[in-house]
Protein backbone atom coordinates (compact mmCIF):
# COMPACT_ATOMS: atom_id res chain seq x y z
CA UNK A 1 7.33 7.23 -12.89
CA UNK A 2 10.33 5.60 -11.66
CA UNK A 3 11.01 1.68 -11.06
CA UNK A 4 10.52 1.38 -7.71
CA UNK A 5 6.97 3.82 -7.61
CA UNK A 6 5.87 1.54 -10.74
CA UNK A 7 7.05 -1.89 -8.80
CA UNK A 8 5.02 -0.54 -5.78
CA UNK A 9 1.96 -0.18 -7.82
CA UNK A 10 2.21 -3.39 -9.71
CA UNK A 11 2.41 -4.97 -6.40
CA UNK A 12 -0.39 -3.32 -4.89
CA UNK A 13 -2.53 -4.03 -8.01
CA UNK A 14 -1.84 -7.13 -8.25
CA UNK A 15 -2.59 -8.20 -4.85
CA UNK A 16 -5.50 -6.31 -3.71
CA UNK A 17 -8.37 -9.19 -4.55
CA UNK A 18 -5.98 -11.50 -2.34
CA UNK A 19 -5.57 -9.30 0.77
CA UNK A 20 -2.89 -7.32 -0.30
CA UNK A 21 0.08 -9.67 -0.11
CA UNK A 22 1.74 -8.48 2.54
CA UNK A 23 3.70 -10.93 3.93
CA UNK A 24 5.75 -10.13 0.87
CA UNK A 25 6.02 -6.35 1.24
CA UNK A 26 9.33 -6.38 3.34
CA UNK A 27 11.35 -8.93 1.69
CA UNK A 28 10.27 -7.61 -1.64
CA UNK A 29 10.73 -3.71 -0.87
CA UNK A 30 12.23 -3.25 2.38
CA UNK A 31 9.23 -1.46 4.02
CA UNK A 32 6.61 -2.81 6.67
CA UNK A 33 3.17 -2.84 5.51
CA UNK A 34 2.31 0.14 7.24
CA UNK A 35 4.72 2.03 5.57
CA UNK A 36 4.84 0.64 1.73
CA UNK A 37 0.77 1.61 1.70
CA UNK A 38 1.65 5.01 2.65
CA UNK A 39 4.21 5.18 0.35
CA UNK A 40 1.28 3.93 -2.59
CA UNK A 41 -1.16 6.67 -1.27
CA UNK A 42 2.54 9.71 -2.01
CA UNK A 43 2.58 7.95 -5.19
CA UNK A 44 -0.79 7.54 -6.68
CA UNK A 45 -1.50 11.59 -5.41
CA UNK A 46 1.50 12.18 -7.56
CA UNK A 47 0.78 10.54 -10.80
CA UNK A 48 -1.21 12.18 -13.25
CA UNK A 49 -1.06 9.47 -15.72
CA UNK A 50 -3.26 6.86 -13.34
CA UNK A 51 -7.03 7.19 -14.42
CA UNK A 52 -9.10 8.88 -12.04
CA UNK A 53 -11.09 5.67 -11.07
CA UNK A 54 -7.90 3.83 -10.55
CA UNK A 55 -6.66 6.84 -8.38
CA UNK A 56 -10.02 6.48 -6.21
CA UNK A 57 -9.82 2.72 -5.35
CA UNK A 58 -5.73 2.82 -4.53
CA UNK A 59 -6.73 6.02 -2.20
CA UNK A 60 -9.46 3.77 -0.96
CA UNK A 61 -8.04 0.63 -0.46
CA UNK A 62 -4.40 2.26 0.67
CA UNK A 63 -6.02 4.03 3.33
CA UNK A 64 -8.24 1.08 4.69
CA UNK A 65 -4.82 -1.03 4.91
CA UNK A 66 -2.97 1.81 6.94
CA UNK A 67 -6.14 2.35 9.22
CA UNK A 68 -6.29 -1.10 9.76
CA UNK A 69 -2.18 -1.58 10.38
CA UNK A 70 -2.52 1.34 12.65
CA UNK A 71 -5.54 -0.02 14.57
CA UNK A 72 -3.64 -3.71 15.10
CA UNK A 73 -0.45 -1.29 16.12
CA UNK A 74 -2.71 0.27 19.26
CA UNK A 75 -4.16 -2.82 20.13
CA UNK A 76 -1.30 -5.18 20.01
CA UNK A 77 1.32 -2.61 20.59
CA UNK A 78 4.06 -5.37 20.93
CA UNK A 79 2.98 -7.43 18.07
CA UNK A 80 1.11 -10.49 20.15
């Protein structure tokens, strides 16, 4: 796995019990929210070394933070 994928784990990992952190996702990785869990859901489908239970609760709580980014997009499509 290469820096950046295993940076964008650590980060998700680490932050998950505190609501994922992600006021720091853009200055920290360049990527909106939206975008940086999506990029954790490529990665952890791509790693065979993560566990399987640690592959179930990134899939888990990856897609719950997209769905929810996505719902906030459609209801406050200009960010108010």
């Amino acid at each position: 796995m290469d820096p950046y994928d295993q940076a964008l784990l650590e980060h998700t990992l680490r932050w998950c019990n505190y609501g994922g952190g992600d006021e720091h996702i853009f200055p920290e990785f360049g990527l909106t929210p939206e975008m940086f869990y999506r990029r954790v859901l490529t990665v952890v489908d791509s790693r065979s070394e993560l566990e399987f239970p640690a592959k179930q609760y990134l899939r888990a709580y990856c897609s719950e933070k997209v769905t929810s980014s996505a719902r906030r997009r459609r209801t406050h499509p200009f960010g108010l």
